[in-house]
C-alpha atoms as a PDB file:
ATOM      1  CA  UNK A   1     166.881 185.895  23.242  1.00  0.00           C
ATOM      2  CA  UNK A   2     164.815 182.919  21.835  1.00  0.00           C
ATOM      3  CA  UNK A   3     163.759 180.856  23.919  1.00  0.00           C
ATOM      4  CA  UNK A   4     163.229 177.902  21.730  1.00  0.00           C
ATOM      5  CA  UNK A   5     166.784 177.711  20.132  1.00  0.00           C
ATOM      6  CA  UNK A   6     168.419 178.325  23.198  1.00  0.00           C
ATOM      7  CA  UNK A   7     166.546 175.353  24.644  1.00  0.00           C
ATOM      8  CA  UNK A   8     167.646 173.768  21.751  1.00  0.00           C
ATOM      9  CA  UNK A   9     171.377 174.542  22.063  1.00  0.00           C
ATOM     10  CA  UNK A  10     171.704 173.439  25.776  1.00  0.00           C
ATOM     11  CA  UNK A  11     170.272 170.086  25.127  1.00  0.00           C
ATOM     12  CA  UNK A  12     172.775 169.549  22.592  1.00  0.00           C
ATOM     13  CA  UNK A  13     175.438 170.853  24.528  1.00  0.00           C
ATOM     14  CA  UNK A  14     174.629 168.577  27.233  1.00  0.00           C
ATOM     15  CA  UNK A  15     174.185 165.322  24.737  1.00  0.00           C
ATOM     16  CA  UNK A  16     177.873 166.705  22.468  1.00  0.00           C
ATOM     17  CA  UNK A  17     178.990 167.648  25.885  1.00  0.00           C
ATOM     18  CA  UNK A  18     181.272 170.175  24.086  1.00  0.00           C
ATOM     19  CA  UNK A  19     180.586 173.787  22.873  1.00  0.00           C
ATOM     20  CA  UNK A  20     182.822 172.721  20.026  1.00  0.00           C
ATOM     21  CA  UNK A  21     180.633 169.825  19.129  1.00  0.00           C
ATOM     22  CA  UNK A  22     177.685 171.586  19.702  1.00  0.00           C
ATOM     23  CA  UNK A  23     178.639 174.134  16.927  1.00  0.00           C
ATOM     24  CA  UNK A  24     179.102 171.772  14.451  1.00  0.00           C
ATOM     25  CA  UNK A  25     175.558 169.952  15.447  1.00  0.00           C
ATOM     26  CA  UNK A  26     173.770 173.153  14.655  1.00  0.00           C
ATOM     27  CA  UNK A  27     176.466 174.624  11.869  1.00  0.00           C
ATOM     28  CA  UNK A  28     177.295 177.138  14.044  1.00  0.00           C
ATOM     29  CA  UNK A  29     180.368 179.021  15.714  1.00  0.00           C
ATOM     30  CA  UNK A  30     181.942 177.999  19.184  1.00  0.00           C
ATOM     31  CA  UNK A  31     181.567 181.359  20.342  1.00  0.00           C
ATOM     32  CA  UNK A  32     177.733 182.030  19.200  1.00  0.00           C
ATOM     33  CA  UNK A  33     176.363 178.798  21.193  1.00  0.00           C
ATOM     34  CA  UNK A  34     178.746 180.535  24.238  1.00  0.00           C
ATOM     35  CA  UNK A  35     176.699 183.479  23.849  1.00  0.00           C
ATOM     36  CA  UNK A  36     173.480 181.921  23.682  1.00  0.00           C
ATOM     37  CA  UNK A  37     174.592 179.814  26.692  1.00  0.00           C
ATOM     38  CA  UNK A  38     175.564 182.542  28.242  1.00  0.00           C
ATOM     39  CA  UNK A  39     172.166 184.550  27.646  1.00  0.00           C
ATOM     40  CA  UNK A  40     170.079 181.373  28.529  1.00  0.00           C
ATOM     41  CA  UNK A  41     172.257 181.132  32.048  1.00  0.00           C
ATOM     42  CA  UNK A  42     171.491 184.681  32.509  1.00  0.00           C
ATOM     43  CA  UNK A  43     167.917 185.021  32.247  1.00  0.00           C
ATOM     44  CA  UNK A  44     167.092 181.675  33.983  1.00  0.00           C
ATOM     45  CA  UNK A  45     169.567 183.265  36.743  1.00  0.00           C
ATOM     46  CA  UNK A  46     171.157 179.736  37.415  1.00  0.00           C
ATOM     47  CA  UNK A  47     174.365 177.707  35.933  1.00  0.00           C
ATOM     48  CA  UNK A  48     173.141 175.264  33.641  1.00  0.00           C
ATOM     49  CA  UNK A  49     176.586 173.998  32.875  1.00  0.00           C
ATOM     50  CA  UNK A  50     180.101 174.073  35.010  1.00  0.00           C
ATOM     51  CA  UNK A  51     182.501 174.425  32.382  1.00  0.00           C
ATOM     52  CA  UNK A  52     186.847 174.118  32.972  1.00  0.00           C
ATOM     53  CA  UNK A  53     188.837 174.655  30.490  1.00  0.00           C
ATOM     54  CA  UNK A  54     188.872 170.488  30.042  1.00  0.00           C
ATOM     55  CA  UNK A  55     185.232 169.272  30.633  1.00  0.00           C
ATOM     56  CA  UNK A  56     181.587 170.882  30.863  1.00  0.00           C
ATOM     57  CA  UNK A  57     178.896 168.545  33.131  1.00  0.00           C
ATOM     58  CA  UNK A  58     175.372 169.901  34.013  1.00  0.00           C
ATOM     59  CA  UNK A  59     174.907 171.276  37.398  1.00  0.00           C
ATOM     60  CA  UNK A  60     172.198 169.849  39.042  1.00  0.00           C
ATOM     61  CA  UNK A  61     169.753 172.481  38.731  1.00  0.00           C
ATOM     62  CA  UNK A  62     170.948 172.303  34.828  1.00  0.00           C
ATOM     63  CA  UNK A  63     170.076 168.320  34.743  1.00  0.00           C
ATOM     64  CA  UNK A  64     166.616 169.064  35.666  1.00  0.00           C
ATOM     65  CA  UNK A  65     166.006 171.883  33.322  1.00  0.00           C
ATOM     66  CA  UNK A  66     167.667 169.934  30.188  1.00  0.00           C
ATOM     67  CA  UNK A  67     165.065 167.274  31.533  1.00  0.00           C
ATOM     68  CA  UNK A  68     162.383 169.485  30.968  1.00  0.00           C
ATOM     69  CA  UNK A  69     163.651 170.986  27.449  1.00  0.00           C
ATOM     70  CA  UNK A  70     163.711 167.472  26.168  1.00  0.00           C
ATOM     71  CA  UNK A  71     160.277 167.008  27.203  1.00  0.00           C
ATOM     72  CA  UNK A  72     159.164 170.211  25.622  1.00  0.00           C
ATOM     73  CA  UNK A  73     161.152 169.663  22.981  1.00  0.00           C
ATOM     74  CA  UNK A  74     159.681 166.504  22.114  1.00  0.00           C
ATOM     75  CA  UNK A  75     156.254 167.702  22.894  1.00  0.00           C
ATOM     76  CA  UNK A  76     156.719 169.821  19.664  1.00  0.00           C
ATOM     77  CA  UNK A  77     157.981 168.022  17.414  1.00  0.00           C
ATOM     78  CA  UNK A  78     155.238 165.545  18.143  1.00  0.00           C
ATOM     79  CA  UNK A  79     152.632 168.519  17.110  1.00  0.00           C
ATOM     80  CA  UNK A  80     154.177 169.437  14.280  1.00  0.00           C
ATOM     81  CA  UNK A  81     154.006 165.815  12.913  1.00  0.00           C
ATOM     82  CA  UNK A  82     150.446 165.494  13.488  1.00  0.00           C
ATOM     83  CA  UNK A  83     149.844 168.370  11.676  1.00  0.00           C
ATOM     84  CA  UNK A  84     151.892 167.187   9.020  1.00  0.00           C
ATOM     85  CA  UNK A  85     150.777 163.845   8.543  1.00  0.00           C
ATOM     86  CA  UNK A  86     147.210 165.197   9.170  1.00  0.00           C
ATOM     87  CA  UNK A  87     148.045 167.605   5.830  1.00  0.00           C
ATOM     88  CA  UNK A  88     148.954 164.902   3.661  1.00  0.00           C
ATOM     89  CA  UNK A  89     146.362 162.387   4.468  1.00  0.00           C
ATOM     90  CA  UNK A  90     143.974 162.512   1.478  1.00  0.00           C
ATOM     91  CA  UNK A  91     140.245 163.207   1.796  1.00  0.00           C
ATOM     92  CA  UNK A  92     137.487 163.740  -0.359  1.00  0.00           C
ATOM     93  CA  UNK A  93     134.278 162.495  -2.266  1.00  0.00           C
ATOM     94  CA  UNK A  94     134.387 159.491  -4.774  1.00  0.00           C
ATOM     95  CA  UNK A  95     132.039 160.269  -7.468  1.00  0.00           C
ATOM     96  CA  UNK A  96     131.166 157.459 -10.719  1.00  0.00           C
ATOM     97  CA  UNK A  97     129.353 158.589 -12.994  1.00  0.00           C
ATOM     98  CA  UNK A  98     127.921 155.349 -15.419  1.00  0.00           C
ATOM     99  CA  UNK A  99     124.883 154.281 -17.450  1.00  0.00           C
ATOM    100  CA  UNK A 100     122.186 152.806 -15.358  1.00  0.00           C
ATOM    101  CA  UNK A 101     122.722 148.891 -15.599  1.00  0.00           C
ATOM    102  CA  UNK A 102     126.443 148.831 -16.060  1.00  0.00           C
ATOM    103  CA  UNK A 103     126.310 151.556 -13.142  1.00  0.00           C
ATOM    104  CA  UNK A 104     124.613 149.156 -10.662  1.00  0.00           C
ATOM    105  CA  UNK A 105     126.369 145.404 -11.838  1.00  0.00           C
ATOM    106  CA  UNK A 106     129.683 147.648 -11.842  1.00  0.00           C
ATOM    107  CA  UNK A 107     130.766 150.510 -10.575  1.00  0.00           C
ATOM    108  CA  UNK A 108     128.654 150.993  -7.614  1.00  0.00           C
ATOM    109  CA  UNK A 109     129.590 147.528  -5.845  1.00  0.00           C
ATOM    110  CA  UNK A 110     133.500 148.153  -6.685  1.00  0.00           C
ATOM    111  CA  UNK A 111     133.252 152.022  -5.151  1.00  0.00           C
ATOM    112  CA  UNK A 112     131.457 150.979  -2.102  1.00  0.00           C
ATOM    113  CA  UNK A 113     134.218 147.996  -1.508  1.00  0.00           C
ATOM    114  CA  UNK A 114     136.954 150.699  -2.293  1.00  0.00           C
ATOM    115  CA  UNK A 115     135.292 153.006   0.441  1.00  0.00           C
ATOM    116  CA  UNK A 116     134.844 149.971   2.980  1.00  0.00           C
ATOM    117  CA  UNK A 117     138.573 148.986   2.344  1.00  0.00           C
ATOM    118  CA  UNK A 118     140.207 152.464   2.102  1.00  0.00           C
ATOM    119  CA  UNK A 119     141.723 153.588   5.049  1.00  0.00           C
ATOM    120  CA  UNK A 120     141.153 156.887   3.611  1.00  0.00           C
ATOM    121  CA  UNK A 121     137.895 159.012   5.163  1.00  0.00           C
ATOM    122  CA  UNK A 122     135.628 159.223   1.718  1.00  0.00           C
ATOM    123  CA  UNK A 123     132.524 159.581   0.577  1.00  0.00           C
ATOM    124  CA  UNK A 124     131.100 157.432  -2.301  1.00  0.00           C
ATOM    125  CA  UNK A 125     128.552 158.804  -4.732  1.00  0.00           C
ATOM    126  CA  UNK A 126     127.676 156.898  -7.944  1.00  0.00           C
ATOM    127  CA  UNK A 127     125.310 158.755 -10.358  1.00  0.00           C
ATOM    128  CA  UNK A 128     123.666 156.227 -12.938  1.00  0.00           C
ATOM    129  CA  UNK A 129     122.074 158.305 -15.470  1.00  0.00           C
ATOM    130  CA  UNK A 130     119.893 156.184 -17.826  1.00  0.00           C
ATOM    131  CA  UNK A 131     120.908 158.550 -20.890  1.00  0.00           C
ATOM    132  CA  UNK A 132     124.936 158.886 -20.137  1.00  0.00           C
ATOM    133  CA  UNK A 133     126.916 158.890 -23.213  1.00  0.00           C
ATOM    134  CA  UNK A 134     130.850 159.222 -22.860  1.00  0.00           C
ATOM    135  CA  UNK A 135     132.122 162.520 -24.635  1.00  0.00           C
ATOM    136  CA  UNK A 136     135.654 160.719 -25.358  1.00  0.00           C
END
């Protein structure tokens, strides 16, 4: 059994509050969420659900675990966007490269006010080279 999406399918069972609707929420059959249901109830060794033929409500025991899946739940999602918007943050070096005088009057003032402004974690290097010719 996996943990995880079982965890997920009884919190949506108990937000749908329908096998049926819980199905559709995770594209899924009515019968495979009642087997992973059924597995979940089985190795916890307690009801999660009462379910009729009309209705299915959370037994009390069920309330509190759902509680805690939500949490948990939550918890990862939460890591995996950190991670995620950790990836795509840029980092890096900014490196100019510029004859001497039009180096300093320039190019080194504007990078080091692009560095101060940036909310992006650089490094500014400007290399004034008294003999720099452009190759373009």
């Amino acid at each position: 059994m996996d943990k995880f999406k079982a965890m997920q399918t009884a919190v949506i069972i108990a937000e749908t509050g329908s096998l049926t609707a819980a199905a559709g929420v995770m594209l899924s059959s009515p019968p495979a969420i009642a087997r992973t249901l059924a597995a979940l109830e089985a190795h916890l060794a307690i009801r999660v659900f009462n379910r009729t033929t009309r209705r299915i409500a959370l037994t009390e025991e069920g309330r509190h675990y759902i509680e805690s899946c939500r949490r948990l739940l939550a918890a990862v999602k939460d890591a995996e966007s950190a991670l995620n918007r950790h990836a795509l943050e840029p980092v890096g070096h900014l490196v100019e490269t510029a004859p001497v005088l039009f180096g300093q009057m320039y190019i080194a003032p504007a990078g080091t006010r692009f560095v101060q402004i940036s909310s992006i974690p650089m490094q500014n290097c400007c290399r004034l080279e008294p003999n720099y010719l452009s190759s373009g």
